[in-house]
N, C-alpha and C. Protein backbone atom coordinates (compact mmCIF):
# COMPACT_ATOMS: atom_id res chain seq x y z
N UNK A 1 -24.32 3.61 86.65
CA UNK A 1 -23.37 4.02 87.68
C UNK A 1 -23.89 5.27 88.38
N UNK A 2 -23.74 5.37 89.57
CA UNK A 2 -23.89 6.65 90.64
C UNK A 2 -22.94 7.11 91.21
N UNK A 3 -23.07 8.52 91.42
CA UNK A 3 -21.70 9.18 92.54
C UNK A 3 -22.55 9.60 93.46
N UNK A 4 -21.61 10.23 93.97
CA UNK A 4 -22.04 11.08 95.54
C UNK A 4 -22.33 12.22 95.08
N UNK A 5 -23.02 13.40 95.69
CA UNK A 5 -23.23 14.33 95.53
C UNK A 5 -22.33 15.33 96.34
N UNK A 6 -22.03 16.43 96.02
CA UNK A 6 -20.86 17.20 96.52
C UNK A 6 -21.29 18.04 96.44
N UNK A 7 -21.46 19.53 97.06
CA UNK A 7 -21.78 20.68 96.82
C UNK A 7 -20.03 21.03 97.60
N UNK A 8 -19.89 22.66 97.18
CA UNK A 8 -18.87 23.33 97.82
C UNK A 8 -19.53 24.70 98.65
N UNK A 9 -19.25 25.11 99.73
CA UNK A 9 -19.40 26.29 100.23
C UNK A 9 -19.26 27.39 101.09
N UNK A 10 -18.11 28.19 100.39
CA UNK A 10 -17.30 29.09 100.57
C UNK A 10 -17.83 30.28 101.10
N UNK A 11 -17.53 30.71 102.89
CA UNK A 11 -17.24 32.08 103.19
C UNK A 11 -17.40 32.84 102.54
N UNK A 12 -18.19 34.52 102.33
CA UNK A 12 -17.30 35.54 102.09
C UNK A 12 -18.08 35.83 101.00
N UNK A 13 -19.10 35.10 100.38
CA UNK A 13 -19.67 35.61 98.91
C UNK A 13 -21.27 35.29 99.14
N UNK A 14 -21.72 35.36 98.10
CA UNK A 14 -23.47 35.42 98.07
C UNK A 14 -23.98 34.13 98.99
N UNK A 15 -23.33 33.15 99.43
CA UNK A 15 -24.07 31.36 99.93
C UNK A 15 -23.69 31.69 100.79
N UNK A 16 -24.96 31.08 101.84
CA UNK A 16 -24.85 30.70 103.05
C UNK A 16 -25.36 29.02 103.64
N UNK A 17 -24.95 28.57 104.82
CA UNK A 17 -25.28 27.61 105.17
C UNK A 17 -27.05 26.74 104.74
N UNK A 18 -28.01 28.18 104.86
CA UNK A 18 -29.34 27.57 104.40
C UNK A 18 -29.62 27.68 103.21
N UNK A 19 -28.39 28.32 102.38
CA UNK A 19 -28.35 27.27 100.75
C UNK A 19 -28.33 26.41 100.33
N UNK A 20 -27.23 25.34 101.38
CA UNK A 20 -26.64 24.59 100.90
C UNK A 20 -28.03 23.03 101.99
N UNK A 21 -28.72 23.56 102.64
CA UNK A 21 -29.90 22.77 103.19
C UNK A 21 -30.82 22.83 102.09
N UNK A 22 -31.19 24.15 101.45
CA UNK A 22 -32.38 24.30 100.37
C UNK A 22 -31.88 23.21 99.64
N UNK A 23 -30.50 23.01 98.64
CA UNK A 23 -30.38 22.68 98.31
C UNK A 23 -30.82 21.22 97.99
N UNK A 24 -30.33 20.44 99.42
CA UNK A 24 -30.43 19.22 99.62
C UNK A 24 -31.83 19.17 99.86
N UNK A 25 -32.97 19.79 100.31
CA UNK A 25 -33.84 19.13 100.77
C UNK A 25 -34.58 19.09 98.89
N UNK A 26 -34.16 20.01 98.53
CA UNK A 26 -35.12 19.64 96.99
C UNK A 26 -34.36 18.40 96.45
N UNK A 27 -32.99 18.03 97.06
CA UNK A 27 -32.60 16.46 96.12
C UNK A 27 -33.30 15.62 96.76
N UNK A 28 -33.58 15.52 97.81
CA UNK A 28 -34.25 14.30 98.50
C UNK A 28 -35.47 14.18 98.18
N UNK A 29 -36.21 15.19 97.69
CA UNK A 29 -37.56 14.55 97.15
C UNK A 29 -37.56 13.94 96.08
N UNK A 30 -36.59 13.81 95.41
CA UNK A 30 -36.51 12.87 94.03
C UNK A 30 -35.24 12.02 94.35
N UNK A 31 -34.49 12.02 95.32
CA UNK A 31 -32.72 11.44 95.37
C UNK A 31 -32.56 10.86 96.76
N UNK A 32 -32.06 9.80 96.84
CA UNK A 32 -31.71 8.99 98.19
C UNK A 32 -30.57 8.75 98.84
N UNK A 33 -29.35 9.42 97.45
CA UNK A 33 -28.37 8.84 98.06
C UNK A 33 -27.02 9.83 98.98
N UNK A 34 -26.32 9.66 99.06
CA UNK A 34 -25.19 10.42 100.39
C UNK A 34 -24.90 11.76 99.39
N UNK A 35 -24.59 12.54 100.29
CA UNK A 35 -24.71 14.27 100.15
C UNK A 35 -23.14 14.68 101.17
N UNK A 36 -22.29 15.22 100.36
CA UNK A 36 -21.73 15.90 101.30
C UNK A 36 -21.63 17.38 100.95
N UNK A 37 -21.48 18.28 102.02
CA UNK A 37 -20.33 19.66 101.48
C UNK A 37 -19.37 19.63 101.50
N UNK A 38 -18.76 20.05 100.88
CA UNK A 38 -17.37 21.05 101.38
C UNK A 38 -17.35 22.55 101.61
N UNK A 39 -16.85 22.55 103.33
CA UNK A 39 -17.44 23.87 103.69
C UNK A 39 -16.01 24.18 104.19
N UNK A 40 -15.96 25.89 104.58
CA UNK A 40 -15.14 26.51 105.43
C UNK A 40 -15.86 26.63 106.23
N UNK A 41 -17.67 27.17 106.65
CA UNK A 41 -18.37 27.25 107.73
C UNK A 41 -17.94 26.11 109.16
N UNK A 42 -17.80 26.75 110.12
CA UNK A 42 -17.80 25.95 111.02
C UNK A 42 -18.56 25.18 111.47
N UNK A 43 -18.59 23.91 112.96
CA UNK A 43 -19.88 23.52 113.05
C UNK A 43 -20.95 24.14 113.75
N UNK A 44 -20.48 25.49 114.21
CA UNK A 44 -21.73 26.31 114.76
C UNK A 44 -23.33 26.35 113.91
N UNK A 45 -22.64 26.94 112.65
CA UNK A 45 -23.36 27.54 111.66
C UNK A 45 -24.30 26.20 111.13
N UNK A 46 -24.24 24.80 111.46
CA UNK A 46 -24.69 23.55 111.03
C UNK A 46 -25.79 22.74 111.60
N UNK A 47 -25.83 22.99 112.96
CA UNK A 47 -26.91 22.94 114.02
C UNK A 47 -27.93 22.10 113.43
N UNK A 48 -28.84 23.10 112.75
CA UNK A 48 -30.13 22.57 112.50
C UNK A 48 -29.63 21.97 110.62
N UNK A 49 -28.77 21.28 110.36
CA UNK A 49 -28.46 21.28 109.13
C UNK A 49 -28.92 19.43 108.93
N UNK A 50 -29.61 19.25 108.25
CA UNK A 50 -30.09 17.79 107.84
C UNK A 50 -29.02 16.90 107.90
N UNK A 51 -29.13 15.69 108.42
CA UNK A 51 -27.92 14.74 108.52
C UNK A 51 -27.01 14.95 107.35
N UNK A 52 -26.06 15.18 106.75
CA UNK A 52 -25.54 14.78 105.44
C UNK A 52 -23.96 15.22 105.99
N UNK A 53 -23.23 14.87 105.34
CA UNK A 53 -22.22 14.68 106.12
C UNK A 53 -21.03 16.13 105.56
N UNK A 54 -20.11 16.87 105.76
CA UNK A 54 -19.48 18.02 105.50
C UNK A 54 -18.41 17.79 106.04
N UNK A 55 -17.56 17.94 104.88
CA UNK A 55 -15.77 18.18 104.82
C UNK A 55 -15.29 19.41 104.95
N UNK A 56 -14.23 19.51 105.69
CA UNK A 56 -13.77 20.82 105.58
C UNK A 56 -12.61 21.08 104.03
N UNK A 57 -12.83 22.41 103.56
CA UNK A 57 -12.26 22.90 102.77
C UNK A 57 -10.87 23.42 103.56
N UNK A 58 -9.75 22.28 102.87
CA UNK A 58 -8.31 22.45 103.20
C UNK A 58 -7.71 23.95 103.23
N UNK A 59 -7.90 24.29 101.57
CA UNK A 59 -7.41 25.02 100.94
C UNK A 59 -7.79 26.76 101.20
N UNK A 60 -7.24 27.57 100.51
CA UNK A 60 -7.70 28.96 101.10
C UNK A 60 -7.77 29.97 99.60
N UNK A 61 -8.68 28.96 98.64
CA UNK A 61 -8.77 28.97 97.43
C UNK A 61 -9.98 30.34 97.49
N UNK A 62 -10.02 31.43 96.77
CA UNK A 62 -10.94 31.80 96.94
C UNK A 62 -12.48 31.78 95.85
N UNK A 63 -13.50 32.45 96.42
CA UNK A 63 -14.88 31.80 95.21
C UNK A 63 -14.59 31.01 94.70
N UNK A 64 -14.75 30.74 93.66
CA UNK A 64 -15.61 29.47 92.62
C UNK A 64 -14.02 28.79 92.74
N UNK A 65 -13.16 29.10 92.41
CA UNK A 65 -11.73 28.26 92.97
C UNK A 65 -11.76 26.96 93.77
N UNK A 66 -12.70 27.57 94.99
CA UNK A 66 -12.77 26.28 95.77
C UNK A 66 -13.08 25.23 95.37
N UNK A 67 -13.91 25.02 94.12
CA UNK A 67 -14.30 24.02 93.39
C UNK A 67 -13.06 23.14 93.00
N UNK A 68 -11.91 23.64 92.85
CA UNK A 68 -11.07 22.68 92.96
C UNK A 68 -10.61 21.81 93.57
N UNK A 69 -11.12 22.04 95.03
CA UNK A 69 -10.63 20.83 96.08
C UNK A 69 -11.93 19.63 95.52
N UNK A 70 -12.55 20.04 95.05
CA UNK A 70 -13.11 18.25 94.32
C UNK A 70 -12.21 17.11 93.26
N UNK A 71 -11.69 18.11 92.89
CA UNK A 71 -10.08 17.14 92.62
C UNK A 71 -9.17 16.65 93.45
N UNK A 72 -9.11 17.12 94.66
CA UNK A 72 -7.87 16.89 95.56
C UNK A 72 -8.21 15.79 96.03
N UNK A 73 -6.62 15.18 96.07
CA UNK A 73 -6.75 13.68 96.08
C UNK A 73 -6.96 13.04 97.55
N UNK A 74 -7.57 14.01 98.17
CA UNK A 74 -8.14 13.56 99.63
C UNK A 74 -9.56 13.32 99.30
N UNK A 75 -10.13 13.41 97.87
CA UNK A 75 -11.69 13.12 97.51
C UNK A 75 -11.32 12.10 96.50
N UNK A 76 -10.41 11.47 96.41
CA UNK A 76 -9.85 10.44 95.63
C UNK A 76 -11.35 9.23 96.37
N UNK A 77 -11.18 9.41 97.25
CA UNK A 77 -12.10 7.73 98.03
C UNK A 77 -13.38 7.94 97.74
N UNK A 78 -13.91 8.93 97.48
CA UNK A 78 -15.42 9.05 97.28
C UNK A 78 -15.77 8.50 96.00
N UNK A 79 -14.90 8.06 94.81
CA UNK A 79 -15.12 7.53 93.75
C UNK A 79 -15.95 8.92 92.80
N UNK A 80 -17.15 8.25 91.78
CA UNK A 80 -17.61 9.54 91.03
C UNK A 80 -18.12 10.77 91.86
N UNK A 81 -18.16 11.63 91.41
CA UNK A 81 -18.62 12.92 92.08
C UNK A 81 -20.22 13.76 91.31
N UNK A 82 -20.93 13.76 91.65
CA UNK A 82 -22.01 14.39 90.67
C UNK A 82 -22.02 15.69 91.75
N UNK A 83 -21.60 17.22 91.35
CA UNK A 83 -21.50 18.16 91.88
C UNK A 83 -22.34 19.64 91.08
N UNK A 84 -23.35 20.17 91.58
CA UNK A 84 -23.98 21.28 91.43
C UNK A 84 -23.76 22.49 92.18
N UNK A 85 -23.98 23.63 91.59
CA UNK A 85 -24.00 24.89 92.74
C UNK A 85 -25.06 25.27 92.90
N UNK A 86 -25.12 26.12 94.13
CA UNK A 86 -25.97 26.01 95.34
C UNK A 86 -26.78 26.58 95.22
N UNK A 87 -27.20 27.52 93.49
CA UNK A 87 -28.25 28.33 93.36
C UNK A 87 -29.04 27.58 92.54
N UNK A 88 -28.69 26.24 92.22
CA UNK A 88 -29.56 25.29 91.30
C UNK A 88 -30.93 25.11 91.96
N UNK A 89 -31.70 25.15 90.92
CA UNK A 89 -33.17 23.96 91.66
C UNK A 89 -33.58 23.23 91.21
N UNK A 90 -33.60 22.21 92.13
CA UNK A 90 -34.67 20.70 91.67
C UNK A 90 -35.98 20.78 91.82
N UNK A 91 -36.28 20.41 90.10
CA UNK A 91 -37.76 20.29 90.00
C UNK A 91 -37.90 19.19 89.26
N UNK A 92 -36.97 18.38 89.04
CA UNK A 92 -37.96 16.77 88.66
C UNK A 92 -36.82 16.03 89.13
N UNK A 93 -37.05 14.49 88.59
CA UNK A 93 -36.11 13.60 89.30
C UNK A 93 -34.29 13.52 88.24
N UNK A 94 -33.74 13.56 89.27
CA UNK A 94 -32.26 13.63 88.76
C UNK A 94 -31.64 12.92 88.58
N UNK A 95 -32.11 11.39 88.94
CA UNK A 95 -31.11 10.11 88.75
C UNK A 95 -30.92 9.82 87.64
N UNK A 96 -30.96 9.94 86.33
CA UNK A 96 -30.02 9.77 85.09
C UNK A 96 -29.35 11.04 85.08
N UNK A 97 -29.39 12.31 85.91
CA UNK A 97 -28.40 13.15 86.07
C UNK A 97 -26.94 12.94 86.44
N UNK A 98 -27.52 12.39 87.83
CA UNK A 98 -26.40 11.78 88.55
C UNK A 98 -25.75 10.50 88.22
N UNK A 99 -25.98 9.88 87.68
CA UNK A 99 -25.79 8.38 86.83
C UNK A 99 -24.96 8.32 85.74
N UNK A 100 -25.23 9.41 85.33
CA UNK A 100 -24.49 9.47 83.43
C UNK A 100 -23.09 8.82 83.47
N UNK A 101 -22.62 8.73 84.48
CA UNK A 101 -21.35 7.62 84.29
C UNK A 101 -20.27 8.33 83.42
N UNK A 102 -19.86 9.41 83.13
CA UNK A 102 -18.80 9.55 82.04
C UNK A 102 -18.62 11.36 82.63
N UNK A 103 -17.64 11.55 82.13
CA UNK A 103 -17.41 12.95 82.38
C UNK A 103 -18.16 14.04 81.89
N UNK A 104 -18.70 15.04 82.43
CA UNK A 104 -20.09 15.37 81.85
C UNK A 104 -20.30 16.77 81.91
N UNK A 105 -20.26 18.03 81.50
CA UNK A 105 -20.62 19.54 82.15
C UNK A 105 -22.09 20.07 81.54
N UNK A 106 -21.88 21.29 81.84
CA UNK A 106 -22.60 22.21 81.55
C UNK A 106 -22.44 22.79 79.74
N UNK A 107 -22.98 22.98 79.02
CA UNK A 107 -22.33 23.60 77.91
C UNK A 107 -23.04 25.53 78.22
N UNK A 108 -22.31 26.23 78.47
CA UNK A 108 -22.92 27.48 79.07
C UNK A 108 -23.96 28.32 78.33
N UNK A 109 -24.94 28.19 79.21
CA UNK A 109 -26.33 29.21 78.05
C UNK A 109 -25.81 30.69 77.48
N UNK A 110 -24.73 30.91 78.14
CA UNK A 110 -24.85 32.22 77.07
C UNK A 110 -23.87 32.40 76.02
N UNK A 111 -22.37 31.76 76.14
CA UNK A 111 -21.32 31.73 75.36
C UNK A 111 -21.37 30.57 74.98
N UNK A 112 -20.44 30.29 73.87
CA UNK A 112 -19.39 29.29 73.59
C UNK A 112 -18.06 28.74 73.66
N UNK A 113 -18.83 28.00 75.31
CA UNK A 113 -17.92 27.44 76.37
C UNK A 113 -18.50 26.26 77.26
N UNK A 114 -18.09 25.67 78.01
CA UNK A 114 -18.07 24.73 78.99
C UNK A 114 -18.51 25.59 80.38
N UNK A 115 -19.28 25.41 81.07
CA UNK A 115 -19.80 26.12 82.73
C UNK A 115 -18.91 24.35 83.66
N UNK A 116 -19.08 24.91 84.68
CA UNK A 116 -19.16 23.77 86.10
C UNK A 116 -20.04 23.92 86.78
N UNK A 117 -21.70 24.61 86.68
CA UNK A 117 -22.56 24.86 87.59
C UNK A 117 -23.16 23.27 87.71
N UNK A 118 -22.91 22.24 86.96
CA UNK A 118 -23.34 21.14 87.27
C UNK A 118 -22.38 20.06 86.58
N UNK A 119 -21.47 19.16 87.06
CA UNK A 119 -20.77 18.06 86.46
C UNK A 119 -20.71 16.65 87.09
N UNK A 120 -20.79 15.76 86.47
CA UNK A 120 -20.04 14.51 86.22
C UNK A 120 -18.80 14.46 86.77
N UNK A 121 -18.12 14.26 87.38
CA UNK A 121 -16.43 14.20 87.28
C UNK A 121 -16.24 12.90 87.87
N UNK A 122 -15.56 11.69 87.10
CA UNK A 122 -14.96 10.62 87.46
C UNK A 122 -13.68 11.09 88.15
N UNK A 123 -13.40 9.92 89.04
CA UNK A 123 -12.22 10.15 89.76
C UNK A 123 -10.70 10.60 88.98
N UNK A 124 -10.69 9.50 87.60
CA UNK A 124 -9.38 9.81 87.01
C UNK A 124 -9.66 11.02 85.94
N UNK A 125 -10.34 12.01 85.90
CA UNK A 125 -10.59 13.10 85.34
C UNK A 125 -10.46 13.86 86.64
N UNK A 126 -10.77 14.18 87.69
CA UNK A 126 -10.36 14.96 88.42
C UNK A 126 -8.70 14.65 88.76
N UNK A 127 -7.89 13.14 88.93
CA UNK A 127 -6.77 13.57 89.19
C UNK A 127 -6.24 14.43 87.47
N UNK A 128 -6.74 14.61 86.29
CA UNK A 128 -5.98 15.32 85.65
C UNK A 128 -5.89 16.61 85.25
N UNK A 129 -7.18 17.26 86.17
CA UNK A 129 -7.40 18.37 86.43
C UNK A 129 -6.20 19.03 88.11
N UNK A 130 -6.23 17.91 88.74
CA UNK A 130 -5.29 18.19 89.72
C UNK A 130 -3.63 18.22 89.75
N UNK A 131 -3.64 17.60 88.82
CA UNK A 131 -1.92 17.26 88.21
C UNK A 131 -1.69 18.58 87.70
N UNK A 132 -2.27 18.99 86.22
CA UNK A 132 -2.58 20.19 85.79
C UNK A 132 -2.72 21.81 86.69
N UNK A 133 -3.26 21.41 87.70
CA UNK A 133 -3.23 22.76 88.85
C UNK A 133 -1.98 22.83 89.38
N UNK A 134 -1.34 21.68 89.67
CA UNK A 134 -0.23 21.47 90.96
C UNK A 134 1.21 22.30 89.91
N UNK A 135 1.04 21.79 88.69
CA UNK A 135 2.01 22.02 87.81
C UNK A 135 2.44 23.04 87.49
N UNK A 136 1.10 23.75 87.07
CA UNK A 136 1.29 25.13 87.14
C UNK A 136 1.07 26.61 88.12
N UNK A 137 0.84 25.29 89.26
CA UNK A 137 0.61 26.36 90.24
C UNK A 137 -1.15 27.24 90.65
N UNK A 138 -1.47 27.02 91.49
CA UNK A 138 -2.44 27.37 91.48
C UNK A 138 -2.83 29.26 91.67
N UNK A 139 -1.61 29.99 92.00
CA UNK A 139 -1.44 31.33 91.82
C UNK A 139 -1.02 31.59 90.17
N UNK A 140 -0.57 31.04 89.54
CA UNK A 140 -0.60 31.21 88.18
C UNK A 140 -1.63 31.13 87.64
N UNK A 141 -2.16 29.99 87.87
CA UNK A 141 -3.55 29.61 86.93
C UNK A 141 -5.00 30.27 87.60
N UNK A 142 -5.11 30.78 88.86
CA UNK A 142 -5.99 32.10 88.86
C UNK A 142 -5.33 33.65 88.10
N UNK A 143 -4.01 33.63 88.19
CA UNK A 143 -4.10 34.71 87.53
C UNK A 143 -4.70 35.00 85.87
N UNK A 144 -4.14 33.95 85.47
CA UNK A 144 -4.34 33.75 83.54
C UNK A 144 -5.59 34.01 83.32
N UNK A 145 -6.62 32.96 84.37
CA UNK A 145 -7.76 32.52 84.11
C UNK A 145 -8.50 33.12 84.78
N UNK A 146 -8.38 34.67 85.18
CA UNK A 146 -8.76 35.10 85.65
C UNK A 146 -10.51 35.79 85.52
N UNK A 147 -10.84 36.01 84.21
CA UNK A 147 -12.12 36.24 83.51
C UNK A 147 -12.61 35.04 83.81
N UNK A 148 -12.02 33.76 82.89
CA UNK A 148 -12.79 32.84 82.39
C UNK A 148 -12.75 31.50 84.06
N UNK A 149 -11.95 31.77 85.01
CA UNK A 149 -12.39 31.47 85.75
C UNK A 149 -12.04 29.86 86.27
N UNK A 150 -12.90 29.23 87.34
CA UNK A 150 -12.77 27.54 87.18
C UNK A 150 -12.98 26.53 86.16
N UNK A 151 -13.98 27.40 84.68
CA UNK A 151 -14.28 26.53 83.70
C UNK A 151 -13.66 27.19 82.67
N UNK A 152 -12.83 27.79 82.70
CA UNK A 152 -11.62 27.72 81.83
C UNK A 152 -10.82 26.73 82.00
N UNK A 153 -10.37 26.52 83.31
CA UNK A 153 -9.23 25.66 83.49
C UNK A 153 -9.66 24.63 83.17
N UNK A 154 -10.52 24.12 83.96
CA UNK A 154 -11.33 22.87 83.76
C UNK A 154 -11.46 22.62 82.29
N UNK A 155 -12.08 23.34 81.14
CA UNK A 155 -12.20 23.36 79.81
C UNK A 155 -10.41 23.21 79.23
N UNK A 156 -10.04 23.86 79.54
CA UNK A 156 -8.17 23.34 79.05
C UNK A 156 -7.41 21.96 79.13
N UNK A 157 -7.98 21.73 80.62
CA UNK A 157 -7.40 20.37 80.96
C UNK A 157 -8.42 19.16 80.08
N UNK A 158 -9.68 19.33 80.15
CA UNK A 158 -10.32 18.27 79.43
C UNK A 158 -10.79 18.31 77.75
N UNK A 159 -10.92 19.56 77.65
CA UNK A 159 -10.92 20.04 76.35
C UNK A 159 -12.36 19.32 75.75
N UNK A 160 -12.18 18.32 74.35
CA UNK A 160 -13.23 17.81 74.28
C UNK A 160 -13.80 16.05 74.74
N UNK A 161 -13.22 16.07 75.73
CA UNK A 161 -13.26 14.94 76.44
C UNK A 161 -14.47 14.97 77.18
N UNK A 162 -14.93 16.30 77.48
CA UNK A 162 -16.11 16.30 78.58
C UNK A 162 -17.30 16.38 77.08
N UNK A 163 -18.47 15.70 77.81
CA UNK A 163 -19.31 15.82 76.89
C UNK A 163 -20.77 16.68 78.24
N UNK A 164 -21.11 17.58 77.24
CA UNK A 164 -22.34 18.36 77.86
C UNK A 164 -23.88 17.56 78.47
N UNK A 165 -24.21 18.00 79.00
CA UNK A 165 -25.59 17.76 79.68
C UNK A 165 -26.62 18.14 78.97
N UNK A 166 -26.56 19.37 77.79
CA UNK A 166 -27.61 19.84 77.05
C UNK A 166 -27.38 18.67 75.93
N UNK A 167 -26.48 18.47 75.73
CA UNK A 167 -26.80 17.46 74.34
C UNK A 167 -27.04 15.87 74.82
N UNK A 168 -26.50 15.19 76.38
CA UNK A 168 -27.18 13.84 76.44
C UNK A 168 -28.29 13.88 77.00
N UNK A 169 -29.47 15.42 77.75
CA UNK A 169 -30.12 15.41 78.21
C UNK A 169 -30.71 16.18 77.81
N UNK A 170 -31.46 16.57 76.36
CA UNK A 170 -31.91 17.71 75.86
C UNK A 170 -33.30 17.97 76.72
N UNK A 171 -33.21 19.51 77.50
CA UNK A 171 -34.68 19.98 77.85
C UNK A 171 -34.37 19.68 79.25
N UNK A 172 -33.57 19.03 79.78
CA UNK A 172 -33.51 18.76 81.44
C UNK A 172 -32.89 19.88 81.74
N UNK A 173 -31.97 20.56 81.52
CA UNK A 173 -30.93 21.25 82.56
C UNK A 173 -31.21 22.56 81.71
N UNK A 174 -31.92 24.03 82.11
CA UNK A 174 -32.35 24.85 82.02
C UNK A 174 -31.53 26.62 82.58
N UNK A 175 -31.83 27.25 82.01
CA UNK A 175 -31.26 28.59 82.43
C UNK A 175 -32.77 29.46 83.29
N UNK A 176 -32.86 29.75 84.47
CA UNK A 176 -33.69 30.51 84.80
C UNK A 176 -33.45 31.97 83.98
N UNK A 177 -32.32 32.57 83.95
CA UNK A 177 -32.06 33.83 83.51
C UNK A 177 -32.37 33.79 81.83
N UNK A 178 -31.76 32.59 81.01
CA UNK A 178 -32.13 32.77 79.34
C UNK A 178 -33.50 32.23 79.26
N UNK A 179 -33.56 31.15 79.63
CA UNK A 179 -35.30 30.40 79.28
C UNK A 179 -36.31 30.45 79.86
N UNK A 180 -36.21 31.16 80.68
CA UNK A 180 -37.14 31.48 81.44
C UNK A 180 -37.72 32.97 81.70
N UNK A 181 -36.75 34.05 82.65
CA UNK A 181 -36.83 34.91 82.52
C UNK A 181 -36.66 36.05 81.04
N UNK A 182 -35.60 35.79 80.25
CA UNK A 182 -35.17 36.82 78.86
C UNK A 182 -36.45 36.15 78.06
N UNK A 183 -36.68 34.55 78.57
CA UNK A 183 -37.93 34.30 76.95
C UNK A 183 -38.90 34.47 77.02
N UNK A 184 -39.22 35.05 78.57
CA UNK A 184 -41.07 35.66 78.78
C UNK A 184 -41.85 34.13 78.75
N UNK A 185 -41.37 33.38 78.57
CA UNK A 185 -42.26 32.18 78.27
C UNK A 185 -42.63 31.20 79.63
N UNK A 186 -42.19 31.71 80.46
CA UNK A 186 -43.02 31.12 81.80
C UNK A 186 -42.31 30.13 82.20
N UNK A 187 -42.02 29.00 83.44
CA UNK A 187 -41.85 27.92 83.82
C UNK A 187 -42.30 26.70 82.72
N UNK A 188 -43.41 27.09 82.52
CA UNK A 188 -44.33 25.76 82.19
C UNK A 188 -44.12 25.19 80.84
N UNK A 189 -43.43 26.60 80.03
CA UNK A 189 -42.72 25.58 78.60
C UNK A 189 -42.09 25.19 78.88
N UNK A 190 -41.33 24.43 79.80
CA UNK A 190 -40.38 23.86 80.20
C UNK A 190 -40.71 22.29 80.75
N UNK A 191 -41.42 21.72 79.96
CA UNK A 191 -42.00 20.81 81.23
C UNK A 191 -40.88 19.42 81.09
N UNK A 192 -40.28 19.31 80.64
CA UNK A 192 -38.91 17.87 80.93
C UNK A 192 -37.73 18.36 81.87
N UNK A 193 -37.97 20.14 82.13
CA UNK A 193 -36.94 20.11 82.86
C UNK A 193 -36.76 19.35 84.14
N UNK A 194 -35.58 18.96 84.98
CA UNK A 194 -35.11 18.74 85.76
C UNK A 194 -34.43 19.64 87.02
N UNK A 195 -33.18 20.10 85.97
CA UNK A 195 -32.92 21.82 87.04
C UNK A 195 -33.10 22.88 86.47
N UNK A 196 -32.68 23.66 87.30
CA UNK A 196 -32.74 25.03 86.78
C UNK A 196 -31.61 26.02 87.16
N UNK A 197 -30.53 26.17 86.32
CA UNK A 197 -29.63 26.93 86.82
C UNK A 197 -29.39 28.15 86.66
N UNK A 198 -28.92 28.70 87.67
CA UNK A 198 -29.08 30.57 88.10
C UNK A 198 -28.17 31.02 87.63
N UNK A 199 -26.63 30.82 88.08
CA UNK A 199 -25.79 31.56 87.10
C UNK A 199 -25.58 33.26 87.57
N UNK A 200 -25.56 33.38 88.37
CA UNK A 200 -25.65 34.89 88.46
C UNK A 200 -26.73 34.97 89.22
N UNK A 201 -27.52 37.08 88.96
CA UNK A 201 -28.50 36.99 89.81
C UNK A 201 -29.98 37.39 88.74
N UNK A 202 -30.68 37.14 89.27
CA UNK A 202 -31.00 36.87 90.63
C UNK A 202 -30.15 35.55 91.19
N UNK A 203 -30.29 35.22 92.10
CA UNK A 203 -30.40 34.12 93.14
C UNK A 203 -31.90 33.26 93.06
N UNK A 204 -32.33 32.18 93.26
CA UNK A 204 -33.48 31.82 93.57
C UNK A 204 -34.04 32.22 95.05
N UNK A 205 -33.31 32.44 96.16
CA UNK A 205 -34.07 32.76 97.26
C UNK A 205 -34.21 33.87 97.14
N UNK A 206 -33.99 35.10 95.87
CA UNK A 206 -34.50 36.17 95.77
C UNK A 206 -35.99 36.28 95.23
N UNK A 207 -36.14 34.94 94.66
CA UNK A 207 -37.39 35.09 94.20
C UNK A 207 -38.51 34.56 94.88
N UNK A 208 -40.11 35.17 95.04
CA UNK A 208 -41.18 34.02 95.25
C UNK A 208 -41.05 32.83 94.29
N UNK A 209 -41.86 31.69 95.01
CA UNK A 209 -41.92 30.21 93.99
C UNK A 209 -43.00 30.68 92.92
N UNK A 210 -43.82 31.99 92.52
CA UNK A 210 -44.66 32.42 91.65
C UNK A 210 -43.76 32.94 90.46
N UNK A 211 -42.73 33.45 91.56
CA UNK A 211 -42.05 33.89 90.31
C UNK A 211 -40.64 32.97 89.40
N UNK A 212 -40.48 32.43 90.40
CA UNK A 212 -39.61 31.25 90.33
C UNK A 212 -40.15 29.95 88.78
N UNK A 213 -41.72 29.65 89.28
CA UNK A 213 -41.94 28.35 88.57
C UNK A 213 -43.21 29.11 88.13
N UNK A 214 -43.01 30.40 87.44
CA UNK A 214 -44.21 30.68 87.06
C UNK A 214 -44.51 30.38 85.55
């Protein structure tokens, strides 16, 4: 099974429009299939932006929050969703990424917890993440979750229903900041990876590709 690919990208914080192009052009060298955003950017800012198609963000959710309109049941029609953030990089091919067919996260490199920098989300797992928001309000549930964020909530509502990416894909999905940078050990022990997620900063367009995939 395959989904669509979804990125989100929100005004006002570290991403900009030629993130969310970097992004896509590293899926297309290994990935063929439909790409959307979800943006607040207007279509000024889109110009020179590779065909792929961009939704506007309804809501006035702020940072990583916005990630919730991938539940909203106006993304009900897109069926599965395979969704990353915008500081990820592709360096090998991702289609059993995107494929895994089942509800799927991040298990987070530094705690013991669940991330959303890369998921799986079937359609009827996002409406129960959306039922769950509506219920309690979405000014409540940023306040609570206020530390722990979109993958708190997300981790509450699915609990152990989601199964991680490090354990059905051991060695693909990577930390630039723990395995790479803290282990001194270079890019190149890494060689099954797939992505590489940032998590914080740096950023990857802060870095050269020497220092990046060194």
């Amino acid at each position: 099974m395959s989904a669509v690919v979804v990125c989100v990208l929100r005004s006002g914080g570290d991403f900009l429009p030629e993130h969310a192009v970097r992004l896509v052009e590293d899926l297309q060298k290994y990935w063929a299939g439909h790409f959307i955003c979800l943006t607040n950017f207007g279509a000024a800012y889109h110009a020179s932006w590779p065909p792929y198609e961009r939704r506007p963000l309804l809501r006035p959710y702020p940072g990583w929050w916005s990630k919730l309109e991938l539940c909203a049941p106006e993304q009900d029609g897109l069926g599965d969703i395979w969704y990353c953030d915008l500081d990820t990089v592709v360096v090998g091919d991702v289609t059993d990424l995107i494929g895994v067919g089942q509800l799927t996260m991040l298990q987070d490199f530094m705690r013991p917890r669940l991330a959303s920098g890369v998921m799986y989300l079937p359609v009827s797992a996002r409406r129960d993440v959306w039922k769950a928001w509506k219920k309690e309000g979405p000014v409540n549930v940023m306040r609570r979750c206020h530390r722990g964020g979109d993958q708190q909530f997300f981790e509450e509502v699915w609990g152990t229903t989601a199964a991680t990416y490090q354990t059905l894909f051991p060695g693909q999905i990577v930390s630039y900041k723990k395995d790479v940078a803290l282990a001194g050990a270079g890019w190149g022990h890494h060689p099954n990876a797939r992505l590489i997620c940032f998590h914080g900063k740096p950023r990857p367009w802060e870095l050269s590709r020497d220092q990046l995939l060194r």
